[in-house]
Structures are given as structure tokens and as C-alpha cells.
N, C-alpha and C. Protein backbone atom coordinates (compact mmCIF):
# COMPACT_ATOMS: atom_id res chain seq x y z
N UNK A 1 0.85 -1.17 0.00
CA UNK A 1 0.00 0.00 0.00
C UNK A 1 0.89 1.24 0.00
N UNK A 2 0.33 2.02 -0.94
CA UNK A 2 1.39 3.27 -0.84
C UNK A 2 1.52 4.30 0.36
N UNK A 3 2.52 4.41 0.69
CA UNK A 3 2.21 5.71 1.68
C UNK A 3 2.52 4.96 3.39
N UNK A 4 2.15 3.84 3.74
CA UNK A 4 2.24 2.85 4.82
C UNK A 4 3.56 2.17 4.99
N UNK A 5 3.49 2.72 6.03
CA UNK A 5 5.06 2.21 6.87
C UNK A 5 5.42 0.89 6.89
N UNK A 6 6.34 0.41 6.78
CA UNK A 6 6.62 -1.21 6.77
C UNK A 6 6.37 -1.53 8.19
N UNK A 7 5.89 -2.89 8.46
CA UNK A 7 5.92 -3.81 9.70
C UNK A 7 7.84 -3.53 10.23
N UNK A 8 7.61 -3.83 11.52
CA UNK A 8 8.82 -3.85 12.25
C UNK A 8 8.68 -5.22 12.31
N UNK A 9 10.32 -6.09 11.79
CA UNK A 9 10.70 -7.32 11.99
C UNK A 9 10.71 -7.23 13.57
N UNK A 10 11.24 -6.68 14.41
CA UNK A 10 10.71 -7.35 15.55
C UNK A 10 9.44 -7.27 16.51
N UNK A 11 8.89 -6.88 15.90
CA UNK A 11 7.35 -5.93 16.82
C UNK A 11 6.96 -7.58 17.23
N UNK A 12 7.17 -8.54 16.89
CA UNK A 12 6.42 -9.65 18.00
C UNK A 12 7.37 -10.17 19.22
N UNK A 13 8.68 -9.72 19.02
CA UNK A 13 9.63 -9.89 20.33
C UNK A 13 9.54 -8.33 20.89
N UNK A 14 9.57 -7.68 20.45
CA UNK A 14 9.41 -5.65 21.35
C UNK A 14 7.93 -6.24 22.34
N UNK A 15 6.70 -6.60 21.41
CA UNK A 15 5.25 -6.67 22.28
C UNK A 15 5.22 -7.54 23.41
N UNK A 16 6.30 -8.85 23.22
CA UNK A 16 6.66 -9.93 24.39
C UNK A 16 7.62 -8.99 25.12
N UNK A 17 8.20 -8.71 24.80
CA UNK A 17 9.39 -8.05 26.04
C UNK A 17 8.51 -7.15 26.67
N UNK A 18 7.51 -5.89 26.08
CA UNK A 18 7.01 -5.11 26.96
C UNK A 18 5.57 -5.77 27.86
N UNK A 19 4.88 -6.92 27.11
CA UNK A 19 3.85 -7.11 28.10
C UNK A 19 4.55 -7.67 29.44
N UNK A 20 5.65 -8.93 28.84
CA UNK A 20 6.28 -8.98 30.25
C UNK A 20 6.66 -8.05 31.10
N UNK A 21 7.34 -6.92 30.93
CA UNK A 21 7.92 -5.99 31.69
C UNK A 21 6.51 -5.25 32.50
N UNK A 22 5.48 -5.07 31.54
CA UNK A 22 4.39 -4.00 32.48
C UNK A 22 4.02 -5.03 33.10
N UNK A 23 3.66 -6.89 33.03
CA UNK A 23 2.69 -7.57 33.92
C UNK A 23 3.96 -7.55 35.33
N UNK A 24 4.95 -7.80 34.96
CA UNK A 24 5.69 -8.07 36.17
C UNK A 24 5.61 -6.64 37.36
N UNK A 25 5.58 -5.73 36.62
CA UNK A 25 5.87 -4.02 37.23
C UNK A 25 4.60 -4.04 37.87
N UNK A 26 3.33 -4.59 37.83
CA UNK A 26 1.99 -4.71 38.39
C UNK A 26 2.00 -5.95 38.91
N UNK A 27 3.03 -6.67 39.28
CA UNK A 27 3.42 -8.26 39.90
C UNK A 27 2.22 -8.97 39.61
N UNK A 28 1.61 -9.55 38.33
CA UNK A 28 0.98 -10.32 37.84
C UNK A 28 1.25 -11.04 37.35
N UNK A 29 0.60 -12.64 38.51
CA UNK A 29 1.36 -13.39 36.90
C UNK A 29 0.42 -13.98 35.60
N UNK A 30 0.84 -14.89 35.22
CA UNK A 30 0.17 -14.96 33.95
C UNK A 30 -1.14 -15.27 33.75
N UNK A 31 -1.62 -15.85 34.89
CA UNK A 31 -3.13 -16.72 35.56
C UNK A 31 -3.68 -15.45 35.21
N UNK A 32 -3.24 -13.93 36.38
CA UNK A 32 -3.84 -12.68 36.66
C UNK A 32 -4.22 -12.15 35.40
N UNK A 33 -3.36 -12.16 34.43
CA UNK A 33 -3.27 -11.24 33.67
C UNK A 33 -4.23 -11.77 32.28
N UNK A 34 -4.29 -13.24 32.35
CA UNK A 34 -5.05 -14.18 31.74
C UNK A 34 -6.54 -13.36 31.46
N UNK A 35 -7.04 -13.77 33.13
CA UNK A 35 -8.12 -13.72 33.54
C UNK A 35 -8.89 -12.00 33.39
N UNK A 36 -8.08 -11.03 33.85
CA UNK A 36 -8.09 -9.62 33.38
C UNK A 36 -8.39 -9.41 31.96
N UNK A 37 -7.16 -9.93 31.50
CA UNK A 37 -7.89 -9.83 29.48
C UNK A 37 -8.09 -10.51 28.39
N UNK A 38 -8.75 -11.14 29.65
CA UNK A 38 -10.02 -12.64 29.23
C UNK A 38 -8.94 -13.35 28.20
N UNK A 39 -7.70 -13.55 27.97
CA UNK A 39 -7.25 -14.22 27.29
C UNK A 39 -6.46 -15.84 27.98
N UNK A 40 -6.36 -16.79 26.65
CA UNK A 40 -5.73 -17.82 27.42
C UNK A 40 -4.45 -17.41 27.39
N UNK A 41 -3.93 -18.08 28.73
CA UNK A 41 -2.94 -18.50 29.11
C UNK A 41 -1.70 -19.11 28.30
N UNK A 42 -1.67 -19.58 27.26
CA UNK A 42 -0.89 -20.47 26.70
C UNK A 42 -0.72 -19.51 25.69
N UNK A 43 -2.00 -18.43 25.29
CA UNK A 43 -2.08 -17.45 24.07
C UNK A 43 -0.70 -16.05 24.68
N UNK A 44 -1.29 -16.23 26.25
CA UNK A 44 0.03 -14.96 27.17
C UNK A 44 1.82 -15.64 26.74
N UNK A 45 1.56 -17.15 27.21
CA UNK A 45 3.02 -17.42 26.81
C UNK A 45 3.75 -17.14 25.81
N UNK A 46 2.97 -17.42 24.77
CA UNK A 46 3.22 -17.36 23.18
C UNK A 46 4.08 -15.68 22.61
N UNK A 47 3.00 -14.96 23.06
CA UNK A 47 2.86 -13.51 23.12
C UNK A 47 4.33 -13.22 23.84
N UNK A 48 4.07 -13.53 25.09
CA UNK A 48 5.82 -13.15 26.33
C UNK A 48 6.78 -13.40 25.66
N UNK A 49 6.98 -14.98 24.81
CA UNK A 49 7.99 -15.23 23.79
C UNK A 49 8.00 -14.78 22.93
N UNK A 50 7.76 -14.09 22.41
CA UNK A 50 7.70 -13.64 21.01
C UNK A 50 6.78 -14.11 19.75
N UNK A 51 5.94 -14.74 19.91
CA UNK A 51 5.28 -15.27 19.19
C UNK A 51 3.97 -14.82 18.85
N UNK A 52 3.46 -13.34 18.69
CA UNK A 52 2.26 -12.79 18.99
C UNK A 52 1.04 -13.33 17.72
N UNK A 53 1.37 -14.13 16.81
CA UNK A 53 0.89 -14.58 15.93
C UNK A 53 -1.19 -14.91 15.93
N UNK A 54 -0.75 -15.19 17.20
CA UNK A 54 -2.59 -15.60 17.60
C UNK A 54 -3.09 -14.30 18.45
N UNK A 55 -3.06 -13.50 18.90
CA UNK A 55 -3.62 -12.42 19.33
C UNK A 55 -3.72 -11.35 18.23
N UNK A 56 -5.25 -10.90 18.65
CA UNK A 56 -5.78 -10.19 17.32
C UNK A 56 -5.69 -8.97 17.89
N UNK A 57 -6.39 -8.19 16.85
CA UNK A 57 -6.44 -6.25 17.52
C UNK A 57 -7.23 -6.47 18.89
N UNK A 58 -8.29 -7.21 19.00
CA UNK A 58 -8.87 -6.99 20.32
C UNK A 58 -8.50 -7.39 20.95
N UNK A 59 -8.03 -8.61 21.12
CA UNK A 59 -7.13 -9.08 22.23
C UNK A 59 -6.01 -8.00 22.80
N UNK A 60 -5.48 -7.71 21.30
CA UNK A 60 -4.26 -6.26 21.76
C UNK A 60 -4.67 -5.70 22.71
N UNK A 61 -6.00 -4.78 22.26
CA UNK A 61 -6.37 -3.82 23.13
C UNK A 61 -6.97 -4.23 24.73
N UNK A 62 -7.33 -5.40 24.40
CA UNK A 62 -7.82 -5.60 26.11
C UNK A 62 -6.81 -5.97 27.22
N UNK A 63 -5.47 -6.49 26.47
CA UNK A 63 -4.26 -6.89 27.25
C UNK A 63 -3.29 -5.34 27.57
N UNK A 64 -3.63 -4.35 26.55
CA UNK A 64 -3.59 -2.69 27.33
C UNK A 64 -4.00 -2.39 28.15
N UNK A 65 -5.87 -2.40 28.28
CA UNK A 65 -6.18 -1.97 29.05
C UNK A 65 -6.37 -2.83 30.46
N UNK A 66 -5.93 -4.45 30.38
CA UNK A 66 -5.90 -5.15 32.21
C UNK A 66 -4.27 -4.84 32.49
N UNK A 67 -3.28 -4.39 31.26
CA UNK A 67 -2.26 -3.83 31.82
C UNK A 67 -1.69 -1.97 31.91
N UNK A 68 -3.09 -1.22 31.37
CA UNK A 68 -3.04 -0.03 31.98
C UNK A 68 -2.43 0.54 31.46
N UNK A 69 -1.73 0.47 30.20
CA UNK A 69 -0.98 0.71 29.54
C UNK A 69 -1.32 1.10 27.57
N UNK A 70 -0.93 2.15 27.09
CA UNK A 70 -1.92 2.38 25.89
C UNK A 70 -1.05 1.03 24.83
N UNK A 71 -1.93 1.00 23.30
CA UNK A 71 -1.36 0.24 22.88
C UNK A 71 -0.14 0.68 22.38
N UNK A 72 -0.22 1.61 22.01
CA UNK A 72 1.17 2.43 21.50
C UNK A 72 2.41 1.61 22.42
N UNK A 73 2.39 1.54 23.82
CA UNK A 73 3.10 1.55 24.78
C UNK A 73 3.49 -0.32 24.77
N UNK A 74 2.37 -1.13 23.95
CA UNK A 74 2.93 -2.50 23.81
C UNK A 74 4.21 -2.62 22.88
N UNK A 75 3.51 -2.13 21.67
CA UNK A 75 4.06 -2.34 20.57
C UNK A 75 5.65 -1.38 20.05
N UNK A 76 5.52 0.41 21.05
CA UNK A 76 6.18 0.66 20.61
C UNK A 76 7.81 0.47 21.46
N UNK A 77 8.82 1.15 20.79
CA UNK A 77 10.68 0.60 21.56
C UNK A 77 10.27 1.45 22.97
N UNK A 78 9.05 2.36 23.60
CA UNK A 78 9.40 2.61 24.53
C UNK A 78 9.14 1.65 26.04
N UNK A 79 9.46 2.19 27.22
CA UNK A 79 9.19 1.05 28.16
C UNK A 79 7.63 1.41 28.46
N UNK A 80 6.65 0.22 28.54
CA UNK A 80 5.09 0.86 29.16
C UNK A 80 5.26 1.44 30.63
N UNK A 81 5.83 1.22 31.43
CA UNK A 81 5.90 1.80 32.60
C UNK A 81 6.64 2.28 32.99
């Protein structure tokens, strides 16, 4: 598409490094953070590793808002907290 920024090769290891960093900074673990944004568990691991492949935009956004954090703040090089 013209005009649209390329994907960042690492935006699925940046989004694992920062959800880990904000769930830990709110000492949640993965059960908590599960259950907060209604997502599975195994879908959080995936995500923490780098693997964000199965989480969709809504999922994105609801794992912002049980971690309080905008989405900008998952995805982008800064720290969410």
C-alpha cells in the first residue's frame, strides 16, 4: 500500500518483552493477567515469547487496558511503565 510504513521485523519480540515488563511491574502473573484480558494462558506465553501470531487487535487492546498501559506503549521501543 502506498504511503504505509513497513511492519517492524521485531514488533512480536518488542510486544513480548514489553507485556512482560508491564505484567511483572503490576506483579501479575500470567493466571492474573489471563483472567483480566479474558485471554488464554498459553495465548500470554506465546505472546511473552515472542510469538504474537494468535492475538488479534482486540485481544491487543484488552491486554492494554488489564495492563493499563496504551497500545502504543505494547508495541512501541518505549518502556510501558
Amino acid at each position: 500500500m502506498p504511503g504505509s510504513a513497513p511492519v517492524p521485523t521485531d514488533l512480536p519480540r518488542r510486544l513480548g518483552r514489553n507485556v512482560r515488563r508491564a505484567r511483572l511491574g503490576l506483579g501479575l502473573t500470567l493466571e492474573d493477567l489471563a483472567f483480566l484480558a479474558d485471554l488464554d494462558v498459553a495465548l500470554l506465553l506465546a505472546v511473552e515469547g515472542g510469538d504474537g501470531a494468535g492475538l488479534d487487535l482486540a485481544g491487543l487492546c484488552r491486554l492494554a487496558r488489564a495492563l493499563d498501559v496504551p497500545v502504543e506503549g505494547l508495541i512501541g521501543r518505549a518502556d510501558p511503565r
